[in-house]
C-alpha atoms as a PDB file:
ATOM      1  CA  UNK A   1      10.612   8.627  12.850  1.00  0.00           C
ATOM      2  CA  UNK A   2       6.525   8.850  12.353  1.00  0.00           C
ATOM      3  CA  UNK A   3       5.375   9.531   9.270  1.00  0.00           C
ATOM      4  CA  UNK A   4       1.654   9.479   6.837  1.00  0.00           C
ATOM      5  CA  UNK A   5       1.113   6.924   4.030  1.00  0.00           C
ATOM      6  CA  UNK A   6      -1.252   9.619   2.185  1.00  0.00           C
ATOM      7  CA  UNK A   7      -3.158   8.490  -0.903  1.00  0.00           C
ATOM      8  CA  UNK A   8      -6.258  10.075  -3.318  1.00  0.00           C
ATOM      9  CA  UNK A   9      -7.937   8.035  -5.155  1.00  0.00           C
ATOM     10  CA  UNK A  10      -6.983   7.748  -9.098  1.00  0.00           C
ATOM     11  CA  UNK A  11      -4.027   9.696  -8.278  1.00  0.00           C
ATOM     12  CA  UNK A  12      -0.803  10.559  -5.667  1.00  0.00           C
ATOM     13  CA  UNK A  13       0.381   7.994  -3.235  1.00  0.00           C
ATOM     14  CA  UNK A  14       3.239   9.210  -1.017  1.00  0.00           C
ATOM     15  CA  UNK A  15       4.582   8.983   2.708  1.00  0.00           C
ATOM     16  CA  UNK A  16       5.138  12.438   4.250  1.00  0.00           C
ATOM     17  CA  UNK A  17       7.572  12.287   7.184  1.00  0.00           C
ATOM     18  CA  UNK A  18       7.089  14.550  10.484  1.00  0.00           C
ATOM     19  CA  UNK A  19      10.006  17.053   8.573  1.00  0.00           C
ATOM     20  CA  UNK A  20       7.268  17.543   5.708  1.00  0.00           C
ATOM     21  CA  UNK A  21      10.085  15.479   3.239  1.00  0.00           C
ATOM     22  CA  UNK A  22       7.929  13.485   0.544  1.00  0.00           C
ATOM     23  CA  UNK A  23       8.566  10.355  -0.946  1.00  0.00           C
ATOM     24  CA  UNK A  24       6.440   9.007  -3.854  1.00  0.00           C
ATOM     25  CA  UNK A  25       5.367   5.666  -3.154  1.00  0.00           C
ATOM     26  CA  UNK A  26       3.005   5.018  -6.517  1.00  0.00           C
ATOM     27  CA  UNK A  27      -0.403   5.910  -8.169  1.00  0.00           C
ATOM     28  CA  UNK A  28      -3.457   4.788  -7.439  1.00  0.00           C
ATOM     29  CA  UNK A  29      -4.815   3.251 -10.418  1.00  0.00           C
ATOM     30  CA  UNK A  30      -8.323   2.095  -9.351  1.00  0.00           C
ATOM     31  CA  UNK A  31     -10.089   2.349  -5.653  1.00  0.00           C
ATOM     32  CA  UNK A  32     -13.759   0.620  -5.871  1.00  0.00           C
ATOM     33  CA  UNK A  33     -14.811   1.226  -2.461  1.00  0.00           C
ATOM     34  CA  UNK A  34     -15.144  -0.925  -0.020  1.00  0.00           C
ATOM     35  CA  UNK A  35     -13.847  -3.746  -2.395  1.00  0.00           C
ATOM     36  CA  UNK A  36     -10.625  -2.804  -4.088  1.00  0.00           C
ATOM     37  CA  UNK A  37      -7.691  -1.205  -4.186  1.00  0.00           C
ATOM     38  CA  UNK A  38      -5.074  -1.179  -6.971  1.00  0.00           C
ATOM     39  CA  UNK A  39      -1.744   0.506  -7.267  1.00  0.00           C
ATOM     40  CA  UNK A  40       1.107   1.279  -9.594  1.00  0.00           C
ATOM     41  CA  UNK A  41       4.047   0.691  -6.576  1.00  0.00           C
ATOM     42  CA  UNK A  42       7.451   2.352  -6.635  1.00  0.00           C
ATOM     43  CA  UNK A  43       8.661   1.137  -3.899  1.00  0.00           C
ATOM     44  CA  UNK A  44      12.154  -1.511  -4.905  1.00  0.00           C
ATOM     45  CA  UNK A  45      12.046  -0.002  -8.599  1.00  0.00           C
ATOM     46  CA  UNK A  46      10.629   3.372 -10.412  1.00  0.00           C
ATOM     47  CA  UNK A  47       8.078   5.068 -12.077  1.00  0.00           C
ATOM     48  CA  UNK A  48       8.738   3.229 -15.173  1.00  0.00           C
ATOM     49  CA  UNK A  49       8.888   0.235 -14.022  1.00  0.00           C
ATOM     50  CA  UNK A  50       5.816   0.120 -11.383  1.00  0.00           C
ATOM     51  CA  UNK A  51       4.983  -3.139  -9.603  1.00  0.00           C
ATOM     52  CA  UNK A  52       1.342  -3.506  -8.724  1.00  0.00           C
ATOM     53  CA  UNK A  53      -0.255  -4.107  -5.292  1.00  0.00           C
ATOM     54  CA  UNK A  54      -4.131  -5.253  -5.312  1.00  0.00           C
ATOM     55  CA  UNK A  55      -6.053  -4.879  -1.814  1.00  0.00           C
ATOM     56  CA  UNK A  56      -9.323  -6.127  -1.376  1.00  0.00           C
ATOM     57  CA  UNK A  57     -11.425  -6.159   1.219  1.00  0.00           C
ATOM     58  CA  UNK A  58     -13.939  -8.319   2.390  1.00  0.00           C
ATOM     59  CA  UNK A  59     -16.844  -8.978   4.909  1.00  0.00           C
ATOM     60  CA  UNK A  60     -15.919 -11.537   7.363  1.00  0.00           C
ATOM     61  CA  UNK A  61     -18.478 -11.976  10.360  1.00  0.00           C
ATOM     62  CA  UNK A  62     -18.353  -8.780  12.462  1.00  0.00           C
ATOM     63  CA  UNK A  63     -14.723  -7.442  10.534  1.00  0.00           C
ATOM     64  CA  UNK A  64     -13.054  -7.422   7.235  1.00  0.00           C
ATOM     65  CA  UNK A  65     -10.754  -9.438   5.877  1.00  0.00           C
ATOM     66  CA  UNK A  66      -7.962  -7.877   4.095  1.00  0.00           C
ATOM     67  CA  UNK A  67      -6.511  -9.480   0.737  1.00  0.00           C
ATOM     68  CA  UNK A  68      -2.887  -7.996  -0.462  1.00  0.00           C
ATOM     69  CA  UNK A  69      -1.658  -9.267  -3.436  1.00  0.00           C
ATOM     70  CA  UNK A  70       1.741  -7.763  -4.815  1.00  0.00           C
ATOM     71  CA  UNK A  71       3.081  -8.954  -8.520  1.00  0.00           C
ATOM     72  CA  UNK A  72       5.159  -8.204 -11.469  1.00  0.00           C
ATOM     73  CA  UNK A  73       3.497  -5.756 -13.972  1.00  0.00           C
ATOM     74  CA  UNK A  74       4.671  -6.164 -17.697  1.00  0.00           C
ATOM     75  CA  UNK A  75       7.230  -2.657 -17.203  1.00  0.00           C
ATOM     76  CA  UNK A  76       8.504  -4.604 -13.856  1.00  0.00           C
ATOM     77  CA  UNK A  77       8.967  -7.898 -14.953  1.00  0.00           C
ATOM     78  CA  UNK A  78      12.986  -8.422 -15.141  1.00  0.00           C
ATOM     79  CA  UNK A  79      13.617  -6.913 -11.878  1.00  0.00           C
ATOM     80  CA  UNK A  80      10.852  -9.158  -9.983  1.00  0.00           C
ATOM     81  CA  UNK A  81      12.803 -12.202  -9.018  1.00  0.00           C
ATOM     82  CA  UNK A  82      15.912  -9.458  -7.406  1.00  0.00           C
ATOM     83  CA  UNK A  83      13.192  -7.618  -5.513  1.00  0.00           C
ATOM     84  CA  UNK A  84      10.699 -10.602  -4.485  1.00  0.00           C
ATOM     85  CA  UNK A  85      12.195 -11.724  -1.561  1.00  0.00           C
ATOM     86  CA  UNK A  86      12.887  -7.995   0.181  1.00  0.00           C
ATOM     87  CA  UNK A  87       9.032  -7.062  -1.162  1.00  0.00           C
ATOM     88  CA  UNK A  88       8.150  -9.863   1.408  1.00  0.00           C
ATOM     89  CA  UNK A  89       9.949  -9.433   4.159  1.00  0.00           C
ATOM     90  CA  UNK A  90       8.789  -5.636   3.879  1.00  0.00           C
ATOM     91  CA  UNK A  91       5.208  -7.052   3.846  1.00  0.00           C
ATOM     92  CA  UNK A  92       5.662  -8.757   6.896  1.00  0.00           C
ATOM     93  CA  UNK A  93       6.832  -5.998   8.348  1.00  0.00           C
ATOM     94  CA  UNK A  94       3.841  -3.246   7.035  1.00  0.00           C
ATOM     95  CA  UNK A  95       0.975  -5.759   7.460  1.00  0.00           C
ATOM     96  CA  UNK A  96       1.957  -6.500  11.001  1.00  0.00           C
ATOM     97  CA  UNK A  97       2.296  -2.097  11.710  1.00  0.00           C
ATOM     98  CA  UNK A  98      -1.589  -2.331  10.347  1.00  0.00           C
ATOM     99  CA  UNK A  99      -2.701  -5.093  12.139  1.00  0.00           C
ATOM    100  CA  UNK A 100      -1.529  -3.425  15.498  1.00  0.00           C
ATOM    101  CA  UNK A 101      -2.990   0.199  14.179  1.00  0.00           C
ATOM    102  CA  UNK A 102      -5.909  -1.512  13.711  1.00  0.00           C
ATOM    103  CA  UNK A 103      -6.315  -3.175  17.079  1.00  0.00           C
ATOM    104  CA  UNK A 104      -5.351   0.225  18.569  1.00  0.00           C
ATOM    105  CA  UNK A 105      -8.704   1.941  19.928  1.00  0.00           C
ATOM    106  CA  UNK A 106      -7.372   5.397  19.832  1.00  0.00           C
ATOM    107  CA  UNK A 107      -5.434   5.390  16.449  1.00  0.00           C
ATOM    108  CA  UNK A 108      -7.523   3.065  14.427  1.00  0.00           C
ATOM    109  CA  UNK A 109      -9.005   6.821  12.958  1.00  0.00           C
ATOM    110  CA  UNK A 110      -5.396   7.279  11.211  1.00  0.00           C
ATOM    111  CA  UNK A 111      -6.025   5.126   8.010  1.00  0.00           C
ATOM    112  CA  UNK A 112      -7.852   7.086   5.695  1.00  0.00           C
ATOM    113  CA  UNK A 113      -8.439   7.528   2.203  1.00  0.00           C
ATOM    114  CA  UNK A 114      -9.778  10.859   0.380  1.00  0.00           C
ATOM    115  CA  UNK A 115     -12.187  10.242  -2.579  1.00  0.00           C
END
């Protein structure tokens, strides 16, 4: 099934699936654009106990180079070893979705990000 990864910056970050059913993925807690992204992530454990995902982004030659750096925050901490090892094969798996959106010349318009 096809579904959005929507987010707004300093707030809401959810995936909306083709039926319109929501999940809430996080919060964005800081977007310094182009450089950084930061958010509070759900995703493996719960709004009270948020991990945190860090994307940066930087110039390299003619592209950008994308940094993602999940961790532990102090609410998250006991549950981190349980959930490392799924948060990376997920990774693997969402980074490589990206990287082909990305090299797609018609859908590399479907990542966006409203201010």
């Amino acid at each position: 099934p096809r579904s959005e990864i929507r987010m707004v910056a300093g707030g809401r970050f959810w995936e909306r699936a083709t039926d319109g059913h929501e999940v809430e993925l996080g919060r964005v807690t800081l977007w310094q654009s182009p450089q950084q992204l930061v958010l509070d992530f759900y995703p493996g454990t719960d709004a009270r106990h948020p991990t945190e995902v860090v994307v940066r982004f930087e110039a390299e030659g003619e592209g950008t180079r994308i940094l993602v750096e999940h961790r532990p925050k102090a609410e998250s901490a006991d549950l981190w070893a349980d959930g490392a090892p799924r948060f990376e094969r997920a990774w693997d798996s969402v980074l490589a979705a990206l990287r082909q959106a990305a090299d797609d010349p018609i859908g590399n318009d479907r990542v966006t990000m409203r201010q």
